[in-house]
N, C-alpha and C. Protein backbone atom coordinates (compact mmCIF):
# COMPACT_ATOMS: atom_id res chain seq x y z
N UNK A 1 -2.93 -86.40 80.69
CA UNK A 1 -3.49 -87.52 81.41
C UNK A 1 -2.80 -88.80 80.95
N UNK A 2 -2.27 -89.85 81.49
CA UNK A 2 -1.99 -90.69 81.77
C UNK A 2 -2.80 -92.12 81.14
N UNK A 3 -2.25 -92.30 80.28
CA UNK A 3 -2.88 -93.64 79.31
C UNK A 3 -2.96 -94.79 80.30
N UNK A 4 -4.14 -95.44 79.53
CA UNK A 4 -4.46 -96.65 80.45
C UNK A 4 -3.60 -97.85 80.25
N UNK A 5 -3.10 -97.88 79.14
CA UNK A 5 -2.30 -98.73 78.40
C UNK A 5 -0.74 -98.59 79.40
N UNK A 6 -0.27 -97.28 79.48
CA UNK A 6 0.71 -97.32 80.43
C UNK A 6 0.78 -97.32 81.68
N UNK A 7 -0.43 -97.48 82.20
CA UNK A 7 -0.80 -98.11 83.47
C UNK A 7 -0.59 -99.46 83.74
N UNK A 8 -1.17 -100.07 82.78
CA UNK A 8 -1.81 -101.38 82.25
C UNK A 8 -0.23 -102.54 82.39
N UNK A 9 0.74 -101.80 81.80
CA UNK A 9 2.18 -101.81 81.06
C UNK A 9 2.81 -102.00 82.57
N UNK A 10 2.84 -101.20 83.15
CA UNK A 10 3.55 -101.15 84.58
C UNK A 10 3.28 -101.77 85.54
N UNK A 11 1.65 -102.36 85.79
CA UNK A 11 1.26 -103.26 86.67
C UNK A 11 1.57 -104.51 86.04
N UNK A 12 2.00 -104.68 84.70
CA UNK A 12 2.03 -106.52 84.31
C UNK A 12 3.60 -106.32 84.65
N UNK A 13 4.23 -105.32 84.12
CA UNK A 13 5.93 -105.64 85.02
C UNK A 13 5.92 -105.27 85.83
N UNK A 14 5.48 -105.12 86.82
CA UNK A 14 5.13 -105.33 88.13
C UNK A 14 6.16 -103.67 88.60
N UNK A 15 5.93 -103.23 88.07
CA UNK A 15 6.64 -101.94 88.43
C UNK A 15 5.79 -100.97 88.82
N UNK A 16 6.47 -100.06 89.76
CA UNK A 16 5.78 -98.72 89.79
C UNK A 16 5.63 -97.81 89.22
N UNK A 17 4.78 -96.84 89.07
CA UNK A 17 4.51 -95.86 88.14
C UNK A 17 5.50 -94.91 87.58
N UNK A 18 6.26 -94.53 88.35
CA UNK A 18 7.50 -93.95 88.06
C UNK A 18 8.52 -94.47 87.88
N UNK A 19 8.25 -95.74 87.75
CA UNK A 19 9.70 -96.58 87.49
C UNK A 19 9.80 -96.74 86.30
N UNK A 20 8.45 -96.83 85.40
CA UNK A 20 8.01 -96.96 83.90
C UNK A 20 9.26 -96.08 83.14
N UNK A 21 9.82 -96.63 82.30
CA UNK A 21 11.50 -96.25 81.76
C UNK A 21 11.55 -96.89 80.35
N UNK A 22 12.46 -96.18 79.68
CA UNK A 22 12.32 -96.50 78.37
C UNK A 22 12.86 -97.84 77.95
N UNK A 23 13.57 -98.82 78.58
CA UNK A 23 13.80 -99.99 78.88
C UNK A 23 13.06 -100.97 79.02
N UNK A 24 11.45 -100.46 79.44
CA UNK A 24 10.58 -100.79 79.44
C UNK A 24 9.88 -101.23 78.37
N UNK A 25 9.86 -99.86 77.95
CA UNK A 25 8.80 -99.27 76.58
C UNK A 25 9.27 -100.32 75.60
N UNK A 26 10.76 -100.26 75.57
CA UNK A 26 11.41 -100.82 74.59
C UNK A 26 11.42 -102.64 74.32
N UNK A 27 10.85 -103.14 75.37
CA UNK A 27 10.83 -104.43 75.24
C UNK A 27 9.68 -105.14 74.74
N UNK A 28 8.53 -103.99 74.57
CA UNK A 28 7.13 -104.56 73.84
C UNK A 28 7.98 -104.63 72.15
N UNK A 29 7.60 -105.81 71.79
CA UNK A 29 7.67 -106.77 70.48
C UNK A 29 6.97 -105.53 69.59
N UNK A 30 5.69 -105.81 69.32
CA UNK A 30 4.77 -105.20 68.80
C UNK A 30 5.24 -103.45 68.64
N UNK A 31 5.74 -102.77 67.26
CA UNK A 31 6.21 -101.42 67.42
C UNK A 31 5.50 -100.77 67.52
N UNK A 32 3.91 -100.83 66.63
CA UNK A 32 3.01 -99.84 66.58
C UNK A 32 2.85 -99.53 68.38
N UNK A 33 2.52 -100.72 69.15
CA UNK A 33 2.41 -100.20 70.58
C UNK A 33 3.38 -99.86 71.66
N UNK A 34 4.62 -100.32 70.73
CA UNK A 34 6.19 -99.04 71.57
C UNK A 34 5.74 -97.78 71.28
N UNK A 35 5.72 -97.73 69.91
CA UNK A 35 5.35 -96.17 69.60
C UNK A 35 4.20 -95.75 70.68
N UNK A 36 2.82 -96.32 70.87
CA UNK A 36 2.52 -95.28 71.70
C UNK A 36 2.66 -95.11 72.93
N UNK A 37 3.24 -96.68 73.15
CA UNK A 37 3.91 -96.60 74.80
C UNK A 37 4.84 -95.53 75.13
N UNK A 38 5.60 -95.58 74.37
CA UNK A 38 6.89 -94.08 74.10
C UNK A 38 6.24 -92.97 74.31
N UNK A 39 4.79 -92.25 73.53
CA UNK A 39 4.63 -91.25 73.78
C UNK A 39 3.79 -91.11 75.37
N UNK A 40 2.98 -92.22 75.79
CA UNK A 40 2.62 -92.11 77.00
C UNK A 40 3.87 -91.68 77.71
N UNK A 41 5.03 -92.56 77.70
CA UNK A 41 5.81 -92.11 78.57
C UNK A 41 6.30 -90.71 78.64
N UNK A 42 6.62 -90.32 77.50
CA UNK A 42 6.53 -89.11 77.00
C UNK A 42 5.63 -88.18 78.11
N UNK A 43 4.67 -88.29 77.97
CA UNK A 43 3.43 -87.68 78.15
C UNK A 43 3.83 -87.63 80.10
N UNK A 44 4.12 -88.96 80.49
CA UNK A 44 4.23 -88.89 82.14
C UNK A 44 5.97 -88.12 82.35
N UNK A 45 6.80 -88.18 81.59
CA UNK A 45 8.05 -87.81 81.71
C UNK A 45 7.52 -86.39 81.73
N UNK A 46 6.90 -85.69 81.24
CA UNK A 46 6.81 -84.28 80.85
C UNK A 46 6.06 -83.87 82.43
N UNK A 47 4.94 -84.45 82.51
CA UNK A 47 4.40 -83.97 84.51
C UNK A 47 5.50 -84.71 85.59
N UNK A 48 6.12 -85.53 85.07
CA UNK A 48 7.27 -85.42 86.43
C UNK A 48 8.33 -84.13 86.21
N UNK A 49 8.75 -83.73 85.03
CA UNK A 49 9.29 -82.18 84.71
C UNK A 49 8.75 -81.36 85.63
N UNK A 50 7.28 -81.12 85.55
CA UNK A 50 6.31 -80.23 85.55
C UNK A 50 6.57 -79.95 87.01
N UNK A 51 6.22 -81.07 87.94
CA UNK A 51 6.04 -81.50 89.04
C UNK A 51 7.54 -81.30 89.59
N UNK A 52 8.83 -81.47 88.98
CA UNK A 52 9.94 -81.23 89.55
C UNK A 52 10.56 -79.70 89.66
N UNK A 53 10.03 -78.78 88.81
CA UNK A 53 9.84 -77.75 88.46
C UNK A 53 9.52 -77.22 89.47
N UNK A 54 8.08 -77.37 90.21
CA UNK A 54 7.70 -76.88 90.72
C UNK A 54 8.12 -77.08 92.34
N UNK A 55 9.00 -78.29 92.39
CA UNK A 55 9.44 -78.32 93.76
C UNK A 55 10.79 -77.71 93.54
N UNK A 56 11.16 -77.23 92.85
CA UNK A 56 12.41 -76.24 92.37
C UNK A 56 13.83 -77.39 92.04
N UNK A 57 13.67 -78.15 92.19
CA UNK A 57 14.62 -79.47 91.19
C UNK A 57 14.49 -79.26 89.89
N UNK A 58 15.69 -78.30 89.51
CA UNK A 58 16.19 -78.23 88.24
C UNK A 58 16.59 -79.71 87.64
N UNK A 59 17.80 -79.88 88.61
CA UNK A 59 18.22 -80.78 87.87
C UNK A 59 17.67 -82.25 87.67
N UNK A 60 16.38 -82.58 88.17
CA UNK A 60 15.52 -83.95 87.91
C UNK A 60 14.65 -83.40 86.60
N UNK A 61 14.14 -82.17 86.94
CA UNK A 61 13.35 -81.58 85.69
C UNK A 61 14.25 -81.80 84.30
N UNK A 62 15.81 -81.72 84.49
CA UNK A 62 16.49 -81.50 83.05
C UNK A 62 16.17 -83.05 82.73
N UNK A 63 16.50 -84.22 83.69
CA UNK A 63 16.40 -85.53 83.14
C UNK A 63 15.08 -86.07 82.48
N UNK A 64 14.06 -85.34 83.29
CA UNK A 64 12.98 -85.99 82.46
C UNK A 64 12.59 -84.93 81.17
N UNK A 65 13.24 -84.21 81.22
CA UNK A 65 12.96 -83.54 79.89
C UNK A 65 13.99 -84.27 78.89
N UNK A 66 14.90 -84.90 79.31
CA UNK A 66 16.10 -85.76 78.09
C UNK A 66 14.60 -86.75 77.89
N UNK A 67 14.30 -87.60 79.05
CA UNK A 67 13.20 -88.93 78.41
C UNK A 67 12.13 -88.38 77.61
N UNK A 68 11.79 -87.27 77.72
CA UNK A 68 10.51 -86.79 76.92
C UNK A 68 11.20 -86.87 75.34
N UNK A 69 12.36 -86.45 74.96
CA UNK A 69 12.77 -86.37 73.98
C UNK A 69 13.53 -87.64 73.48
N UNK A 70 13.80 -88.28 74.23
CA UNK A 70 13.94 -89.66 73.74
C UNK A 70 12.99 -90.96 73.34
N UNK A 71 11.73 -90.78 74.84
CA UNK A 71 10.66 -91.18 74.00
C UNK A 71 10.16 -90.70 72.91
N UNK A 72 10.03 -89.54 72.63
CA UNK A 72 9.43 -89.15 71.47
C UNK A 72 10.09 -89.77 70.22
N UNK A 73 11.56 -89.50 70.43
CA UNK A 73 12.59 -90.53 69.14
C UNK A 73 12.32 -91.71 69.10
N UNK A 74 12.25 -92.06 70.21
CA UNK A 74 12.02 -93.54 70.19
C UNK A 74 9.91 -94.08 69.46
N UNK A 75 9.28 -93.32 69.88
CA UNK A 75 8.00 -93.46 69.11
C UNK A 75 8.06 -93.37 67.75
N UNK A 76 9.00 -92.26 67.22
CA UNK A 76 9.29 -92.27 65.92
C UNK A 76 9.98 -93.46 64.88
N UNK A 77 11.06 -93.80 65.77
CA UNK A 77 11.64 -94.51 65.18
C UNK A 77 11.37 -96.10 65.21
N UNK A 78 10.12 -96.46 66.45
CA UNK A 78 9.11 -97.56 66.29
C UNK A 78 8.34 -97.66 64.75
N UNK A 79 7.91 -96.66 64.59
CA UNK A 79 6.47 -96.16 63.21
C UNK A 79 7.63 -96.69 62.07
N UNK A 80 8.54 -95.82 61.95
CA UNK A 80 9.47 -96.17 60.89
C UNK A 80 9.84 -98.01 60.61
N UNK A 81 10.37 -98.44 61.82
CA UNK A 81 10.83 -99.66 62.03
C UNK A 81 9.74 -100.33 61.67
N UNK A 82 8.38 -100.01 60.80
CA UNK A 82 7.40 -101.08 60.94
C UNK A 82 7.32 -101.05 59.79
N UNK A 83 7.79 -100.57 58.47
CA UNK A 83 8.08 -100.51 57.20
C UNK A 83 6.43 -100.65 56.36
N UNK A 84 5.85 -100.28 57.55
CA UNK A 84 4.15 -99.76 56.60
C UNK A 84 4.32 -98.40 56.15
N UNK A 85 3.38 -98.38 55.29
CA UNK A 85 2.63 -96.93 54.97
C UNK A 85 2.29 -95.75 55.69
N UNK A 86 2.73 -94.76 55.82
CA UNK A 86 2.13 -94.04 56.65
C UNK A 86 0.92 -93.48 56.36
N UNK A 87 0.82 -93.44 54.87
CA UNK A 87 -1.09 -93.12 55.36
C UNK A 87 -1.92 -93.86 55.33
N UNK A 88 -3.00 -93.12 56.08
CA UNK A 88 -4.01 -93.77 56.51
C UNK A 88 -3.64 -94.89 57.49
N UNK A 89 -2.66 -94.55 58.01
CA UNK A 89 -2.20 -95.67 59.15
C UNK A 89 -2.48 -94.91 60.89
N UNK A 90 -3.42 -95.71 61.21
CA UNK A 90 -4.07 -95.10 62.48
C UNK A 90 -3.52 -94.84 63.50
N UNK A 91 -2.12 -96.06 63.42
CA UNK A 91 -0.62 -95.64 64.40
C UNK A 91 -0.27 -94.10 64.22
N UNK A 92 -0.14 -93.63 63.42
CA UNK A 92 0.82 -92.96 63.12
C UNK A 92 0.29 -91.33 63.34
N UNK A 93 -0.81 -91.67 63.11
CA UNK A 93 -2.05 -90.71 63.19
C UNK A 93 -2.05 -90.36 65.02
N UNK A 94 -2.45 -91.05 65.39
CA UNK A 94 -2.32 -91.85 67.21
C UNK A 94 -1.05 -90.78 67.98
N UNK A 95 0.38 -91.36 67.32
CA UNK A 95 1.24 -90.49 67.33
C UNK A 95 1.36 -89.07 67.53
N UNK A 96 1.24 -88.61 66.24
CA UNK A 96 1.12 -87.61 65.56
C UNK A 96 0.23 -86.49 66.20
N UNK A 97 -0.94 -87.25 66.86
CA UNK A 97 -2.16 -86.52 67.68
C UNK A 97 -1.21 -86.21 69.14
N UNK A 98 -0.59 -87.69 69.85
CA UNK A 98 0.16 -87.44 71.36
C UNK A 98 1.60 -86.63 71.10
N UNK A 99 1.57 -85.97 69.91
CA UNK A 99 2.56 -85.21 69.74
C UNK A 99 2.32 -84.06 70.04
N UNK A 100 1.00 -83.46 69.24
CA UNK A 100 0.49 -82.58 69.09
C UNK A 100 0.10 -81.96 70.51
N UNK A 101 -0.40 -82.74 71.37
CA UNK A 101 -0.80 -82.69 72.24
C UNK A 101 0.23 -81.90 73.41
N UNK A 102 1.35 -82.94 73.20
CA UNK A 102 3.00 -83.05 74.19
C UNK A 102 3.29 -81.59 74.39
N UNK A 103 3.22 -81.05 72.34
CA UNK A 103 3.79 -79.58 72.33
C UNK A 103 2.95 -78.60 72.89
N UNK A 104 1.98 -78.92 73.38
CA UNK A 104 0.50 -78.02 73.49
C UNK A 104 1.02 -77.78 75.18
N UNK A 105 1.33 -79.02 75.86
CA UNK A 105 1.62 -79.26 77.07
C UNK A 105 3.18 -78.75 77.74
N UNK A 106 4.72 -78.78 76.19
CA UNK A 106 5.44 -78.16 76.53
C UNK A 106 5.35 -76.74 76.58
N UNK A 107 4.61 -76.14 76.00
CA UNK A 107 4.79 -74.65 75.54
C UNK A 107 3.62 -74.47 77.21
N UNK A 108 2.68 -74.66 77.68
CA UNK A 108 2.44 -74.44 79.10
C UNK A 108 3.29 -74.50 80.23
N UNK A 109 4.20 -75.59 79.89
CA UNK A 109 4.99 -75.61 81.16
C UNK A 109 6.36 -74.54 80.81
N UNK A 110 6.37 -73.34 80.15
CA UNK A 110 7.25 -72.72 79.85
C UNK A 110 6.72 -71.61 80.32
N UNK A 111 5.47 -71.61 81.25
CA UNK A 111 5.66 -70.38 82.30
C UNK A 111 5.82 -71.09 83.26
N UNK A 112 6.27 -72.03 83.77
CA UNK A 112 6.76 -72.69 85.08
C UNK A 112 8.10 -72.72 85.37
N UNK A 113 8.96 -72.41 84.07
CA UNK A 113 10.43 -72.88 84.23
C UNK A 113 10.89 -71.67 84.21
N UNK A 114 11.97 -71.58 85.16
CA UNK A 114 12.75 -70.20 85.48
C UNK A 114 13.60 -70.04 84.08
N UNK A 115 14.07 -68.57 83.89
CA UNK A 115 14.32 -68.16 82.66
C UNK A 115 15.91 -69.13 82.14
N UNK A 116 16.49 -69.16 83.33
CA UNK A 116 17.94 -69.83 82.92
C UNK A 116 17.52 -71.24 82.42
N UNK A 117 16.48 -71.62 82.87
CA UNK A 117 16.46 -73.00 82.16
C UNK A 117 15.52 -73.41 81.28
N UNK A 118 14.95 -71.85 80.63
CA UNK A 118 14.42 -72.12 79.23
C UNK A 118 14.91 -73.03 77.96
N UNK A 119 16.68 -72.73 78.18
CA UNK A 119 16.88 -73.28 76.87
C UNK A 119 16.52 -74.99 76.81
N UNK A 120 16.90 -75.11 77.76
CA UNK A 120 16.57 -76.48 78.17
C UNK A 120 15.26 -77.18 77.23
N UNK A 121 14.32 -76.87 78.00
CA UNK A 121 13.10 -76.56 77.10
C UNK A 121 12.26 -76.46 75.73
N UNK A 122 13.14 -75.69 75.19
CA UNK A 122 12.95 -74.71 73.99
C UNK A 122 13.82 -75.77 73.12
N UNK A 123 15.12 -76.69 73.50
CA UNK A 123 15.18 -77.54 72.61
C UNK A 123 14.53 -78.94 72.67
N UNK A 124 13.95 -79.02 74.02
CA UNK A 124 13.12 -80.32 73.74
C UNK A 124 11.84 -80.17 72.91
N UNK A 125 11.66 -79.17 72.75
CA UNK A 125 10.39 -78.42 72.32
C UNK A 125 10.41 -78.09 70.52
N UNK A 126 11.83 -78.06 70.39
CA UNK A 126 11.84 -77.79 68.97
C UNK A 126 11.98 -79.22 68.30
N UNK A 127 13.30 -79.52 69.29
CA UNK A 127 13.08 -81.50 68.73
C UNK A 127 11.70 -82.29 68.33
N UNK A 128 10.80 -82.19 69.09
CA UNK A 128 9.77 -82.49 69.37
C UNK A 128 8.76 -81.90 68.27
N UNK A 129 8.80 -80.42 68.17
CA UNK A 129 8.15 -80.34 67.21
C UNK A 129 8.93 -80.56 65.52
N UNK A 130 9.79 -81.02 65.37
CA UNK A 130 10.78 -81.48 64.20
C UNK A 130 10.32 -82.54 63.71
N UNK A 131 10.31 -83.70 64.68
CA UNK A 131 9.62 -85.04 64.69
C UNK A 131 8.23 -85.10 64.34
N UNK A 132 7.14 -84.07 65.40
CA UNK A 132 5.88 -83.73 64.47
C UNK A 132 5.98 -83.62 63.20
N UNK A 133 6.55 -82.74 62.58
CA UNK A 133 6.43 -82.10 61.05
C UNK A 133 6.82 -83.48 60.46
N UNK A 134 7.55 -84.04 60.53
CA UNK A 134 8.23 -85.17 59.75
C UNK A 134 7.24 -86.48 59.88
N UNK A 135 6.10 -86.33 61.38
CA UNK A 135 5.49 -87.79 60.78
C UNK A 135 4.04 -87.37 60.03
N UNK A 136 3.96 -85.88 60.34
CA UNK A 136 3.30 -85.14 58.88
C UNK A 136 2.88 -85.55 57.88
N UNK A 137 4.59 -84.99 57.37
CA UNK A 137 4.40 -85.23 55.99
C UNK A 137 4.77 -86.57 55.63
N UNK A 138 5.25 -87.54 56.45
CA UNK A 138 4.97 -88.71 56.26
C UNK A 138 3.37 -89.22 55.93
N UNK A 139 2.93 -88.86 56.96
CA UNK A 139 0.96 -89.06 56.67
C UNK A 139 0.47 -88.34 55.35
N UNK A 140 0.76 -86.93 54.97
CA UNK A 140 0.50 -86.54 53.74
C UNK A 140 0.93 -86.90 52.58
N UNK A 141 1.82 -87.65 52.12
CA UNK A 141 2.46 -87.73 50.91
C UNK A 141 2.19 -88.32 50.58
N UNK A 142 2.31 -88.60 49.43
CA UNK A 142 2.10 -89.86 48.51
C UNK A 142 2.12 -90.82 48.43
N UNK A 143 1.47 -92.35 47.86
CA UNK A 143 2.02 -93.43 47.98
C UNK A 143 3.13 -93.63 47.30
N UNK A 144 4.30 -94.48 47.64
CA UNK A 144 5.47 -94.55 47.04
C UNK A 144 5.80 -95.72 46.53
């Protein structure tokens, strides 16, 4: 489902819903809310996949599977760029949850995608879950 925040995001730039682009994401000041703007987008990049998939457009499905994995880098590398703590930091947590979520949502849409274009997939999927593990154990560790 579709954050209100990236709704919110697209009607003040006066854009349309699908126009919402990481160009976008990228121009909010504030990182903690790139980061979760990133994974919303994330989150809508992955049902336009879904949705392209299913009208048999491989090749729009491969592009928004690149933005799913770029937002996701790009959410990551917001959290980082904010040179806080990661624990107990509610950003990160926030994250970490629309991550959790993403992979819950890629591994469903992997009975939708024809077998040749699993791999496709299977590395946005591992990327994705790479980045999970890492803002992890960022949240678990120690203070430093």
């Amino acid at each position: 489902m579709l954050s209100i925040r990236l709704l919110i995001f697209a009607a003040i730039l006066g854009l349309p819903l699908m126009a919402v682009d990481l160009s976008a994401v990228k121009a909010e000041p504030d990182l903690n809310k790139r980061a979760e703007l990133a994974m919303d987008s994330a989150e809508l990049s992955l049902d336009q996949a879904a949705k392209a998939y299913n009208a048999g457009n491989a090749d729009q499905a491969h592009a928004q599977l690149a933005d799913v994995q770029a937002s996701v880098e790009l959410a990551c590398d917001s959290l980082r760029d904010t040179k806080s703590p990661p624990r107990n930091n509610k950003y990160y947590k926030r994250v970490e949850l629309s991550m959790r979520t993403l992979l819950r949502h890629i591994g469903d849409l992997e009975h939708l995608v024809p077998y040749e274009d699993q791999a496709s997939l299977e590395k946005v999927q591992k990327r994705v879950q790479e980045l999970n593990e890492q803002i992890l154990l960022d949240i678990m560790s120690k203070r430093k």
